[in-house]
C-alpha atoms as a PDB file:
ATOM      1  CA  UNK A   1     -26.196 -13.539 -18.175  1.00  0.00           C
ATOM      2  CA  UNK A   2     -27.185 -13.227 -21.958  1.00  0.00           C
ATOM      3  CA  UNK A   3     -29.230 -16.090 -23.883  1.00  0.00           C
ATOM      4  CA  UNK A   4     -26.012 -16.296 -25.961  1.00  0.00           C
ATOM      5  CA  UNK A   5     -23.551 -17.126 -23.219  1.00  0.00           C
ATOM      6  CA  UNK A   6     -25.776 -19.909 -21.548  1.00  0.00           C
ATOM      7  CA  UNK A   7     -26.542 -20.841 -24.923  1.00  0.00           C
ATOM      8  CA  UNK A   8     -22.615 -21.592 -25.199  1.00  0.00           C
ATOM      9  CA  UNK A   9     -22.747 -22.895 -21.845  1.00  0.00           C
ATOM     10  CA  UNK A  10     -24.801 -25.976 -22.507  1.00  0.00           C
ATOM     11  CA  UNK A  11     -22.742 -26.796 -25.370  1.00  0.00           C
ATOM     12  CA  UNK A  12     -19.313 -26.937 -23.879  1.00  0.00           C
ATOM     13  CA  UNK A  13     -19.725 -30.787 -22.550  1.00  0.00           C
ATOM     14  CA  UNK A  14     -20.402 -31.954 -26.529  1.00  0.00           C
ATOM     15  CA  UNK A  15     -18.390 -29.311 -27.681  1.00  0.00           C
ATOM     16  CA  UNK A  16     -15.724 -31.318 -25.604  1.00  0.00           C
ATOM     17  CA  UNK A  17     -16.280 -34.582 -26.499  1.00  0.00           C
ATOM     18  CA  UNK A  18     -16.993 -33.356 -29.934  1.00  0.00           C
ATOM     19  CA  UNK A  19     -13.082 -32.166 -30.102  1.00  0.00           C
ATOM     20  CA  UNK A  20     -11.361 -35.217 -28.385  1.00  0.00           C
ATOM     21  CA  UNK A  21     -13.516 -37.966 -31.066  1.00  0.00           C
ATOM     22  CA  UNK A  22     -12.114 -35.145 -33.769  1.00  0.00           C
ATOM     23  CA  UNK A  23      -8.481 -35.713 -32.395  1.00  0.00           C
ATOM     24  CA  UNK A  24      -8.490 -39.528 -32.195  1.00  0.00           C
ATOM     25  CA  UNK A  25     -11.165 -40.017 -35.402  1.00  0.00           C
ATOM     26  CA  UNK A  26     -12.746 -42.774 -32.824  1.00  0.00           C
ATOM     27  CA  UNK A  27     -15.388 -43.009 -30.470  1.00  0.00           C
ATOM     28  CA  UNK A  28     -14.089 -46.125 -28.563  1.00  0.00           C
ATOM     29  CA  UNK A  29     -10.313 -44.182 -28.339  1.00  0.00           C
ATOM     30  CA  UNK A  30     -11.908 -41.135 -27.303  1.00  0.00           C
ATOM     31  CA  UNK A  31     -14.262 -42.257 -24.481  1.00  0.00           C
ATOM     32  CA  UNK A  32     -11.709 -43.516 -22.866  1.00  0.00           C
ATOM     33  CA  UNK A  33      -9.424 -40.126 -22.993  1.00  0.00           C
ATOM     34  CA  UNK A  34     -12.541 -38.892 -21.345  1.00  0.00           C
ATOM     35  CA  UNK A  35     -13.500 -41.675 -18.879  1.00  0.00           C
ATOM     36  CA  UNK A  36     -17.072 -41.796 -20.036  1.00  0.00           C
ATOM     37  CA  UNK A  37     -18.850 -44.434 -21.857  1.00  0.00           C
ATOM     38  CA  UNK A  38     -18.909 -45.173 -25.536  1.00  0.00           C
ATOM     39  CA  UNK A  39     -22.931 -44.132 -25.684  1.00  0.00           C
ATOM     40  CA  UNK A  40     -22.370 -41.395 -22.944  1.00  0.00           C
ATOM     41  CA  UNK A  41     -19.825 -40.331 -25.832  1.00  0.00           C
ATOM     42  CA  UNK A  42     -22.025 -40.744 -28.994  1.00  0.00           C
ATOM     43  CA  UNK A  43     -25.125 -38.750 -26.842  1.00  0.00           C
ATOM     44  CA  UNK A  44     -22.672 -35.899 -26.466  1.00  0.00           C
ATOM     45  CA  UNK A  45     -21.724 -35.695 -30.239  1.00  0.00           C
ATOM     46  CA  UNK A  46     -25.993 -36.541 -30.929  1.00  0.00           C
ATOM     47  CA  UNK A  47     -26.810 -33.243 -29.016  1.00  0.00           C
ATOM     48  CA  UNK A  48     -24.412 -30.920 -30.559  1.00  0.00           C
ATOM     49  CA  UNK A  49     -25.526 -32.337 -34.597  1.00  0.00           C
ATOM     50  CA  UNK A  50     -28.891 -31.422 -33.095  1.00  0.00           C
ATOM     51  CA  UNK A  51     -28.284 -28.193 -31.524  1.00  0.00           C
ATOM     52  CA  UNK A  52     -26.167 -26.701 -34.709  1.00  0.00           C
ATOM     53  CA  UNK A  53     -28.956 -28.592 -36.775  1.00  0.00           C
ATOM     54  CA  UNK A  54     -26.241 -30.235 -39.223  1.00  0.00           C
ATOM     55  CA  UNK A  55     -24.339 -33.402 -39.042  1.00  0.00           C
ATOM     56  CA  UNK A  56     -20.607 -33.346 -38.494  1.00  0.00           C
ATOM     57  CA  UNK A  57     -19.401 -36.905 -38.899  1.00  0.00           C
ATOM     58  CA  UNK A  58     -19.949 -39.287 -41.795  1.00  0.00           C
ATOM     59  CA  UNK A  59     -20.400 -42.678 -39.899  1.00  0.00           C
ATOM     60  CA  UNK A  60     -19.110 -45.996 -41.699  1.00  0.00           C
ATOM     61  CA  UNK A  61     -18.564 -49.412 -41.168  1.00  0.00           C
ATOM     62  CA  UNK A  62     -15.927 -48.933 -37.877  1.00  0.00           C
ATOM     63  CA  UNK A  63     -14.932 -45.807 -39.248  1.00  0.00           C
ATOM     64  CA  UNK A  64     -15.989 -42.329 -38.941  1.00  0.00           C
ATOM     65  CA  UNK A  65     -14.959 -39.155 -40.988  1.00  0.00           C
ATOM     66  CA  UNK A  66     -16.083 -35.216 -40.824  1.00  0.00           C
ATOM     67  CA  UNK A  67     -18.348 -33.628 -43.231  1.00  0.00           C
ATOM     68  CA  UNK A  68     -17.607 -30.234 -44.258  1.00  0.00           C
ATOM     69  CA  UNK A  69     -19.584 -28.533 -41.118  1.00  0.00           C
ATOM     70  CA  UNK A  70     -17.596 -31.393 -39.349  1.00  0.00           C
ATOM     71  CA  UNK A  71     -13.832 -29.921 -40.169  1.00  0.00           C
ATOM     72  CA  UNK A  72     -14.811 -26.576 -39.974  1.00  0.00           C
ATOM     73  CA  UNK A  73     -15.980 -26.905 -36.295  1.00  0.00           C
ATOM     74  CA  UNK A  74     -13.362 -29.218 -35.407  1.00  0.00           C
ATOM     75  CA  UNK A  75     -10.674 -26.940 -36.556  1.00  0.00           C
ATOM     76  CA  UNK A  76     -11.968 -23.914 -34.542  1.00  0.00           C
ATOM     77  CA  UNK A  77     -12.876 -25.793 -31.659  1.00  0.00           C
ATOM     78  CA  UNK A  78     -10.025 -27.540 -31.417  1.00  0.00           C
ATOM     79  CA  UNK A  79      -7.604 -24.743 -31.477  1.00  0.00           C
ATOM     80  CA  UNK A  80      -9.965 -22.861 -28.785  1.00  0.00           C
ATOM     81  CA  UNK A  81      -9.769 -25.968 -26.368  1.00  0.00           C
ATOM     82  CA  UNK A  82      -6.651 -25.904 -26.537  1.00  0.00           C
ATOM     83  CA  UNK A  83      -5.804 -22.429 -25.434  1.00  0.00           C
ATOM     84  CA  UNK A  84      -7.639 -22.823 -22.794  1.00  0.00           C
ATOM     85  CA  UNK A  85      -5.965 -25.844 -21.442  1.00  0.00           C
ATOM     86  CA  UNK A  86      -2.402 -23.631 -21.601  1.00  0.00           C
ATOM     87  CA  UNK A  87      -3.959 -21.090 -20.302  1.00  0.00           C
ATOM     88  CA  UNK A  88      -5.113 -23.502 -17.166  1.00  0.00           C
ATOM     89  CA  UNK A  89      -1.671 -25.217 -16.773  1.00  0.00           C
ATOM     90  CA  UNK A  90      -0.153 -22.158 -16.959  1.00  0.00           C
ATOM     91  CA  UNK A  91      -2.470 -20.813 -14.055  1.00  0.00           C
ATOM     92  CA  UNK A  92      -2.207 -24.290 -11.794  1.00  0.00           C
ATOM     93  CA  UNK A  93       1.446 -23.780 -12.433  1.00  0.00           C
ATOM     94  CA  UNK A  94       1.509 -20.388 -10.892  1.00  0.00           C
ATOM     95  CA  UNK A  95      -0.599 -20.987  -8.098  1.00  0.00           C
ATOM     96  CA  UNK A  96       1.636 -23.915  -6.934  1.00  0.00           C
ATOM     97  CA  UNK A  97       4.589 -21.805  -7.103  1.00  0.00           C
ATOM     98  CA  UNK A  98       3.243 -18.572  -5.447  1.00  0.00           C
ATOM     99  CA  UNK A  99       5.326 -17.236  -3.269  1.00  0.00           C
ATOM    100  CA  UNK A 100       4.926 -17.401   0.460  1.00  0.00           C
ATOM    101  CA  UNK A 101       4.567 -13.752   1.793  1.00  0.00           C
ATOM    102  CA  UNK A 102       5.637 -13.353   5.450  1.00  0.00           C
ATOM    103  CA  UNK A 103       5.024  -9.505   6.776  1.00  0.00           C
ATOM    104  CA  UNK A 104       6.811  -7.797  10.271  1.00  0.00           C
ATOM    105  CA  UNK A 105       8.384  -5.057  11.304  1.00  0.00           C
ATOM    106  CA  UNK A 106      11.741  -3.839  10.592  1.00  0.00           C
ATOM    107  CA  UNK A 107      13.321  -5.005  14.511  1.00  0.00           C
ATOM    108  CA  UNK A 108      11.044  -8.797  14.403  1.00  0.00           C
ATOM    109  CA  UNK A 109      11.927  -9.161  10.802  1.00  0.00           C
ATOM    110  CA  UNK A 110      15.891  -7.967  11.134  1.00  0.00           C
ATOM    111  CA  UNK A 111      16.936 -10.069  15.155  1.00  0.00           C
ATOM    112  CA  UNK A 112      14.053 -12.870  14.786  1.00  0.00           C
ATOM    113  CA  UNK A 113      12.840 -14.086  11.516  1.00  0.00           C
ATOM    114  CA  UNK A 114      16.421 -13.257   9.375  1.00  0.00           C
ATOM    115  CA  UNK A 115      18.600 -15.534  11.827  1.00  0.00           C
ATOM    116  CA  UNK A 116      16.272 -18.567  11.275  1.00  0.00           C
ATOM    117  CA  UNK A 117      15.811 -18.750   7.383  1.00  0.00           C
ATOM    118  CA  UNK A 118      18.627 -21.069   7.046  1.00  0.00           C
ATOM    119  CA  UNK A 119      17.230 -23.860   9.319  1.00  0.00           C
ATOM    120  CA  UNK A 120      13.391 -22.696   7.226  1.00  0.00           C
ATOM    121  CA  UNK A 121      15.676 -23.531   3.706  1.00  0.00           C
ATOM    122  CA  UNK A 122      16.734 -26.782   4.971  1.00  0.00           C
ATOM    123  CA  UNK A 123      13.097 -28.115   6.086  1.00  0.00           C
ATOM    124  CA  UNK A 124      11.142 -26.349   3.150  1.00  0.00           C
ATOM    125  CA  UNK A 125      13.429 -25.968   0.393  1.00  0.00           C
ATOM    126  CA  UNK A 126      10.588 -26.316  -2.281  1.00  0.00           C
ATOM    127  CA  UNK A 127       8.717 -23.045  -0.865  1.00  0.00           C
ATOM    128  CA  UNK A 128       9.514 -19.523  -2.067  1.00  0.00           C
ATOM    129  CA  UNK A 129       9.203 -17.790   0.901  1.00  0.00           C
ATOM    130  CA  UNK A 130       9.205 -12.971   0.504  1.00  0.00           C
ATOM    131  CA  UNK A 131       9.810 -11.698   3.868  1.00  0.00           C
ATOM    132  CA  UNK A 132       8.512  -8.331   3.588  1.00  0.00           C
ATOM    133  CA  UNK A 133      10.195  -5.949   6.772  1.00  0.00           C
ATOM    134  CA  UNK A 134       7.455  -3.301   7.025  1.00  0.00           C
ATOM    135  CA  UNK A 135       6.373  -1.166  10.530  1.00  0.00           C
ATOM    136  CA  UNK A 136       3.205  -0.233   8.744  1.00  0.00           C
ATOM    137  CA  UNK A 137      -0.273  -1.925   9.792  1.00  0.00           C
ATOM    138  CA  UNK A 138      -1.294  -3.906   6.851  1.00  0.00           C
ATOM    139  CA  UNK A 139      -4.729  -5.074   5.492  1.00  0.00           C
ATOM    140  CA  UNK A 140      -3.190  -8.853   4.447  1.00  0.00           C
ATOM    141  CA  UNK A 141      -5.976  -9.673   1.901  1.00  0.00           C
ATOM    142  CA  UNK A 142      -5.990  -6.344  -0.380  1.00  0.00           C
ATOM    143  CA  UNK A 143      -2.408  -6.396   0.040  1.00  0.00           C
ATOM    144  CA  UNK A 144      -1.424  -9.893  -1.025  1.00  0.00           C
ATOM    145  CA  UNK A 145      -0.145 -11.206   2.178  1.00  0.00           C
ATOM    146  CA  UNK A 146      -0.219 -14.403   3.199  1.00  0.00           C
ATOM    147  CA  UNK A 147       1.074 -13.895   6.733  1.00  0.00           C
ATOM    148  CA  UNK A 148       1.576 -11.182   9.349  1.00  0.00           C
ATOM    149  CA  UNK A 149       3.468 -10.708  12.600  1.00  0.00           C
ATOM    150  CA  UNK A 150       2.375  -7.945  14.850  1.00  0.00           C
ATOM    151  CA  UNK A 151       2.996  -6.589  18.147  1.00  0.00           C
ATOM    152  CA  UNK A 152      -0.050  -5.448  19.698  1.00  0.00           C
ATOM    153  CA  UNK A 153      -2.450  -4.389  22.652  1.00  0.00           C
ATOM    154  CA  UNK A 154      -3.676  -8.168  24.340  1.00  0.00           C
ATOM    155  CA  UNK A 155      -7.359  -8.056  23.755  1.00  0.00           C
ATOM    156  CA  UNK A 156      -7.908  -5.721  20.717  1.00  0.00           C
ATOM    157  CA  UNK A 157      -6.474  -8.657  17.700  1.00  0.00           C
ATOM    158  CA  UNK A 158      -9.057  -9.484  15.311  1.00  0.00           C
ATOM    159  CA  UNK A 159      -9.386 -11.998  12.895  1.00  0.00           C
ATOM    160  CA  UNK A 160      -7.296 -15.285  12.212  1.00  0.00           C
ATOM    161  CA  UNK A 161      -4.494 -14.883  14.728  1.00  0.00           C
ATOM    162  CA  UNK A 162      -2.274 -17.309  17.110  1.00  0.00           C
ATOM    163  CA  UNK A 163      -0.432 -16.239  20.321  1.00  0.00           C
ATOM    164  CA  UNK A 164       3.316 -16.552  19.744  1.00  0.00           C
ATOM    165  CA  UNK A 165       4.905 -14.770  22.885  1.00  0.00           C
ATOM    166  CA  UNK A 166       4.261 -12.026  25.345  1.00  0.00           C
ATOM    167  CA  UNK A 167       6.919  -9.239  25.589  1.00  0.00           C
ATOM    168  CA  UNK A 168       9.596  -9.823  28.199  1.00  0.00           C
ATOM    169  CA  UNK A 169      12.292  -7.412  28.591  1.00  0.00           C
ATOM    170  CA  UNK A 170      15.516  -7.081  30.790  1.00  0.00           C
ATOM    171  CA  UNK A 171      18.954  -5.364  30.557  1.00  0.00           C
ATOM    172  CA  UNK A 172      21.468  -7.099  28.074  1.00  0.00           C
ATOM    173  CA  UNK A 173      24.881  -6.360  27.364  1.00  0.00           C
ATOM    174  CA  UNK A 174      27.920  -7.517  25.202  1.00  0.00           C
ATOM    175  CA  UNK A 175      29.930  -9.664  27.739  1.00  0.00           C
ATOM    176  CA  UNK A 176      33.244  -7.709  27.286  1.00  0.00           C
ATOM    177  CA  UNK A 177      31.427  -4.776  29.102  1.00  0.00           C
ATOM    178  CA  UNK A 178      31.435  -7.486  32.352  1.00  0.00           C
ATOM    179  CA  UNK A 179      28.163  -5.758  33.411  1.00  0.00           C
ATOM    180  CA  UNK A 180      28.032  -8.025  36.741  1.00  0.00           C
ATOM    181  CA  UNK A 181      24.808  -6.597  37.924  1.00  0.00           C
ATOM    182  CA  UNK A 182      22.573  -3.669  37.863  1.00  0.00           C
ATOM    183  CA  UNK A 183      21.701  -2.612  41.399  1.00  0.00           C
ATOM    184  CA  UNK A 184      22.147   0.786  42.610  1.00  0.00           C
ATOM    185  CA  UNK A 185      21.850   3.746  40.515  1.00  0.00           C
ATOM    186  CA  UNK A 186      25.569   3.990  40.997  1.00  0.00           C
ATOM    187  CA  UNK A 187      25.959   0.841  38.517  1.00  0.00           C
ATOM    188  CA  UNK A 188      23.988   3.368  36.065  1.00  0.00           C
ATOM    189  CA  UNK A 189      26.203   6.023  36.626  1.00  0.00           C
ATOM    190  CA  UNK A 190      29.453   3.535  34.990  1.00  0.00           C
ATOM    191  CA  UNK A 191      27.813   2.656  31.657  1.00  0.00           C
ATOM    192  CA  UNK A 192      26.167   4.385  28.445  1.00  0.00           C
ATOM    193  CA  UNK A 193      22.602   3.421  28.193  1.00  0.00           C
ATOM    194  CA  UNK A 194      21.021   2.734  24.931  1.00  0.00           C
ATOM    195  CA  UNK A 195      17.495   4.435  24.252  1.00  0.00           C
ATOM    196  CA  UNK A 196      15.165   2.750  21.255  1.00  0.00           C
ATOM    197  CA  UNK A 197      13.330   6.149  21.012  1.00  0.00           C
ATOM    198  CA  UNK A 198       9.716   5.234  20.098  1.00  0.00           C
ATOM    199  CA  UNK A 199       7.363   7.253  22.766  1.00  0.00           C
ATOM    200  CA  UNK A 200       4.593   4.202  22.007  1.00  0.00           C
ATOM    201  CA  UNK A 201       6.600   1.804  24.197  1.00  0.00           C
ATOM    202  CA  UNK A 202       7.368   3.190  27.572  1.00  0.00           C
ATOM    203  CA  UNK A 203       9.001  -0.055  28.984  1.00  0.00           C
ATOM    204  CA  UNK A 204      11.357   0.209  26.766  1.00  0.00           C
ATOM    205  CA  UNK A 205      12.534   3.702  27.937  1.00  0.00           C
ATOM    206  CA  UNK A 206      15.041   3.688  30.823  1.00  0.00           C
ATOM    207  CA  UNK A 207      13.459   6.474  32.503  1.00  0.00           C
ATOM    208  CA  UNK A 208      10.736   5.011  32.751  1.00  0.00           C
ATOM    209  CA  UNK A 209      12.705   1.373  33.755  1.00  0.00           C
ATOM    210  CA  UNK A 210      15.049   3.846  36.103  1.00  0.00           C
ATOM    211  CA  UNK A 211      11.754   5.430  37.581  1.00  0.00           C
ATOM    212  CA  UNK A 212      10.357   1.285  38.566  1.00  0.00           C
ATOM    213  CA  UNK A 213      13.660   0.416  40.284  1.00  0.00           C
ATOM    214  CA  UNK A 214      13.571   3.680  42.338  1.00  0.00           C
ATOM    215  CA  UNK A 215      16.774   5.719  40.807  1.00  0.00           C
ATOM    216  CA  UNK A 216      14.783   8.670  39.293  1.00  0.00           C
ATOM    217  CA  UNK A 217      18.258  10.362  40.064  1.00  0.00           C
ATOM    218  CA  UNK A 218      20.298   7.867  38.061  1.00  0.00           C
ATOM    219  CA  UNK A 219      23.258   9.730  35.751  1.00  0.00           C
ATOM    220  CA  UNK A 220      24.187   7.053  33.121  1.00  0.00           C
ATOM    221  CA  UNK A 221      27.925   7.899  31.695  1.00  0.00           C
ATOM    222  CA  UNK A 222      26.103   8.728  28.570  1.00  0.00           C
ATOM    223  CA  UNK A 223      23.105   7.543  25.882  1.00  0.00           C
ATOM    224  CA  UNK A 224      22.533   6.439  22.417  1.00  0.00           C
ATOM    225  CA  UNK A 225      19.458   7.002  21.069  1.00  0.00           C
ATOM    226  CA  UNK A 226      17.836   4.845  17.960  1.00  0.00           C
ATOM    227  CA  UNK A 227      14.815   5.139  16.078  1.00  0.00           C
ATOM    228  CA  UNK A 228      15.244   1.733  15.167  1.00  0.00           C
ATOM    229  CA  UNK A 229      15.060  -1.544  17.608  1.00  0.00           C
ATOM    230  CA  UNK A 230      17.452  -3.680  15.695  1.00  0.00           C
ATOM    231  CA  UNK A 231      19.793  -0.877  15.282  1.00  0.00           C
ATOM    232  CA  UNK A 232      19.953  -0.593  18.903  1.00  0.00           C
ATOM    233  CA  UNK A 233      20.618  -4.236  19.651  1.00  0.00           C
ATOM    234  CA  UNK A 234      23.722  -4.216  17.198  1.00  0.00           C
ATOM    235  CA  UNK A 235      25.092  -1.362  19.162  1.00  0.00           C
ATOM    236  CA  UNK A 236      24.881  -3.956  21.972  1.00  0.00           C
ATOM    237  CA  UNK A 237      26.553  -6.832  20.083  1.00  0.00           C
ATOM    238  CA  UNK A 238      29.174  -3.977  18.798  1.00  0.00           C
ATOM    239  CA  UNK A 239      29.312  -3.473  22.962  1.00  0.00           C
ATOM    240  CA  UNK A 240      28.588  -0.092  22.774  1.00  0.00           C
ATOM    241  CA  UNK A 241      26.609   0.296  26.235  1.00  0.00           C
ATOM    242  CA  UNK A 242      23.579  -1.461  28.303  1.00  0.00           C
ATOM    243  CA  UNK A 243      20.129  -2.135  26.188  1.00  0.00           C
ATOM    244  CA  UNK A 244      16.768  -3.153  27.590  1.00  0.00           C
ATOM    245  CA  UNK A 245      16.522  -6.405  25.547  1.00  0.00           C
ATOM    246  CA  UNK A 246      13.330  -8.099  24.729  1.00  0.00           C
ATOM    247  CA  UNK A 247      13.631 -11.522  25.628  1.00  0.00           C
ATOM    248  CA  UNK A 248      12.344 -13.484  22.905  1.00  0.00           C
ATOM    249  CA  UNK A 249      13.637 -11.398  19.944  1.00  0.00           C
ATOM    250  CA  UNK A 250      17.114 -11.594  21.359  1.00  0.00           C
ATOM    251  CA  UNK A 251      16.670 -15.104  21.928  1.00  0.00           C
ATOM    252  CA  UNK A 252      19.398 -16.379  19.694  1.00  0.00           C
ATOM    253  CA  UNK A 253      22.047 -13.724  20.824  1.00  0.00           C
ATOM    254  CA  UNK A 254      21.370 -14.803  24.677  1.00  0.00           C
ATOM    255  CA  UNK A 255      22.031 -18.631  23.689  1.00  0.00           C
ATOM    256  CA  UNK A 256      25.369 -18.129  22.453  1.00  0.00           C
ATOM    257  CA  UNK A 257      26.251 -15.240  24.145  1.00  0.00           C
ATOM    258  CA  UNK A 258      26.622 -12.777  21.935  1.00  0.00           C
ATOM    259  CA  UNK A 259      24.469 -10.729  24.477  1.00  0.00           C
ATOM    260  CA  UNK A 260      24.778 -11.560  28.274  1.00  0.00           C
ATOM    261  CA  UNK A 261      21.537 -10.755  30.831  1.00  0.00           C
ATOM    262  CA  UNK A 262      22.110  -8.516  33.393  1.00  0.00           C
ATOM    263  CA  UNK A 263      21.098  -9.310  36.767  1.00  0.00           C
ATOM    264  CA  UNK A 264      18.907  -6.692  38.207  1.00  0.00           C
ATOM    265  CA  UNK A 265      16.810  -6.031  42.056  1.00  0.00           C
ATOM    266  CA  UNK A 266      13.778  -5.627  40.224  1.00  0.00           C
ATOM    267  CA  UNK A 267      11.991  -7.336  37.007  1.00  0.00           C
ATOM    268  CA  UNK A 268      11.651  -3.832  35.674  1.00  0.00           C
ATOM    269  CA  UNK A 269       8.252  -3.105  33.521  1.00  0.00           C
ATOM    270  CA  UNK A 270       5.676  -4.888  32.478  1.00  0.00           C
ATOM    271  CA  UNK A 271       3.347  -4.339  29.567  1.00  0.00           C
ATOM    272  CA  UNK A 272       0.025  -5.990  27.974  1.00  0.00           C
ATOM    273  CA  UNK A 273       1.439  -6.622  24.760  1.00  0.00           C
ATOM    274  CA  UNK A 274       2.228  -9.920  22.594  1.00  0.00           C
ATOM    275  CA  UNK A 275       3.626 -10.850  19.649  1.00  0.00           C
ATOM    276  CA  UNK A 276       1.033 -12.424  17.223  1.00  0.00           C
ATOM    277  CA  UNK A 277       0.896 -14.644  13.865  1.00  0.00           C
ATOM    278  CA  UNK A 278      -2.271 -13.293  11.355  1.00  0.00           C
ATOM    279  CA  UNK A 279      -3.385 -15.365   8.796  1.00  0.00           C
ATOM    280  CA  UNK A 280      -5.692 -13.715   5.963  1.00  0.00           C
ATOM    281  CA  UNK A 281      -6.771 -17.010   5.251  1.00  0.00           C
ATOM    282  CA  UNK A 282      -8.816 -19.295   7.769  1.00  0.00           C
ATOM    283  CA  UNK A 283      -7.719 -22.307   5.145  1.00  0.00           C
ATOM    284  CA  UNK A 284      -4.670 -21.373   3.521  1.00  0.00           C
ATOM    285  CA  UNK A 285      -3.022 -23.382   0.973  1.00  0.00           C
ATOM    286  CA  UNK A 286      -0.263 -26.317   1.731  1.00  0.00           C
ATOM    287  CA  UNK A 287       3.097 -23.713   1.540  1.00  0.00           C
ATOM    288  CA  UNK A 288       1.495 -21.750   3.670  1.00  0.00           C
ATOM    289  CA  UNK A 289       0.212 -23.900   6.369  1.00  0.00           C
ATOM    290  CA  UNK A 290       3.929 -24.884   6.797  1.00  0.00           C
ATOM    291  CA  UNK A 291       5.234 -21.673   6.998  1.00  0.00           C
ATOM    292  CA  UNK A 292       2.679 -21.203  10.042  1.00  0.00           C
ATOM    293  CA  UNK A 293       3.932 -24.510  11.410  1.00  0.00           C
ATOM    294  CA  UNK A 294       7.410 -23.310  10.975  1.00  0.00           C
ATOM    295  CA  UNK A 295       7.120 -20.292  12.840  1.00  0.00           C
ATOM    296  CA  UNK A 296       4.717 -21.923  15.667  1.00  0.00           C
ATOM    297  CA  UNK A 297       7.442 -23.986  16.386  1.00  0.00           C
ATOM    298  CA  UNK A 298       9.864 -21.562  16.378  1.00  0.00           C
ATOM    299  CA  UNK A 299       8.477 -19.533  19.189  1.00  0.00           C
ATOM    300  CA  UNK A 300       7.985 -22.439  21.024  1.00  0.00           C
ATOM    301  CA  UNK A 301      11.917 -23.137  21.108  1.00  0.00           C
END
């Protein structure tokens, strides 16, 4: 750091209490704006007529004026101070109303975030909360995100994470197909089957489901295939054939029955993934922290 800017450094303190005697033309007045003492005061204003080597206020009986130097500082100074102390509110201001940014995939974002921002509104309606739907693998700090959920490998999360659910998944189905039951590969062969077509996830493939229960040989009545999870779930609602659910996205659409669970010989798949809530910040601010309390309690219900 240069001898000029520690040099201003040391200065600021009486260059502060300098400004606010300027603004009320009294000591008394203006070490109380400051919440110092009247002598704490005067010592301040002592040191800077010392350091500039020039007095700046003519003292009289209970009165004080500036000299020349005096007015000339305080007019600069003054102005300066100022600025800055916009400039501050303005940035307090911002950082109280920062938005909340909330990051998931396209399918968590579109069947399990979406259908519970109006119950979030009601609780929190002083937080601005972005929900950003995005498949990619983000880096939350460098990308200005406040929260993440992501589906991954059990075992291989790093950082500030919390558990929200483990990935369930079973056959659903509008209820005006009346899919009774899955239990011979002859059910299969009465029903379209639709395919979210993402290689990544084999228990969500019905050969592979098919291949668990034993009906390798099974000839559904036809398939739909989407590159998109939430895509394939409104086929469902739209009751356009049989899709392996996951539980706890679908939560909300099993409760009122928009989507009925199918009834099958075997549990089908299972997997060693979980859904998880990433934090970049070990002590994030107040919105924040209730958006994680928000969404803790969400997968709880």
């Amino acid at each position: 750091m240069s001898t000029s800017l520690l040099a201003l450094g040391s200065m600021m303190e009486p260059l502060r209490g300098f400004v606010a005697v300027g603004r009320r033309m009294s000591i008394t007045l203006a070490a109380a704006d400051l919440c110092i003492t009247q002598s704490a005061l005067s010592r301040q204003v002592q040191a800077l007529e010392d350091r500039l080597g020039v007095k700046l206020f003519k003292r009289g009986h209970r009165s004080i004026a500036f000299t020349s130097e005096g007015e000339r500082l305080f007019l600069s100074a003054n102005c300066a101070l100022q600025q800055l102390q916009d400039t501050f509110a303005v940035i307090a201001s911002d950082s109280k109303h920062r938005p909340v940014t909330l990051s998931a995939s396209v399918g968590v974002t579109g069947l399990w975030i979406l259908p519970k921002l109006g119950s979030f509104q009601q609780k929190y309606p002083h937080i601005d909360l972005r929900v950003a739907a995005n498949n990619r693998i983000l880096d939350l700090t460098s990308e200005s995100v406040d929260l993440a959920i992501r589906f991954v490998k059990n075992g291989t999360i790093n950082g500030n994470a919390t558990l929200l659910f483990d990935e369930v998944v079973a056959p659903v189905a509008h209820p005006s197909l009346k899919v009774e039951s899955l239990s011979s590969a002859k059910d299969i062969s009465r029903y379209v089957l639709l395919e979210y077509d993402d290689p990544r996830l084999p228990w969500l493939h019905w050969s592979d489901w098919l291949s668990v229960m034993g009906w390798q040989g099974a000839k559904p009545k036809g398939t739909l295939r989407f590159n998109q999870y939430d895509q394939m779930i409104h086929s469902a609602l739209a009751g356009q054939g049989i899709a392996l659910g996951r539980r706890h996205l679908i939560r909300a659409l099993l409760a009122d029955g928009r989507l009925a669970e199918i009834p099958t010989s075997n549990p089908g798949l299972s997997n060693d993934y979980s859904y998880w809530l990433l934090q970049a910040d070990s002590e994030p601010r107040p919105e924040v922290a209730s958006v994680i309390d928000w969404i803790l309690t969400e997968a709880k219900v």
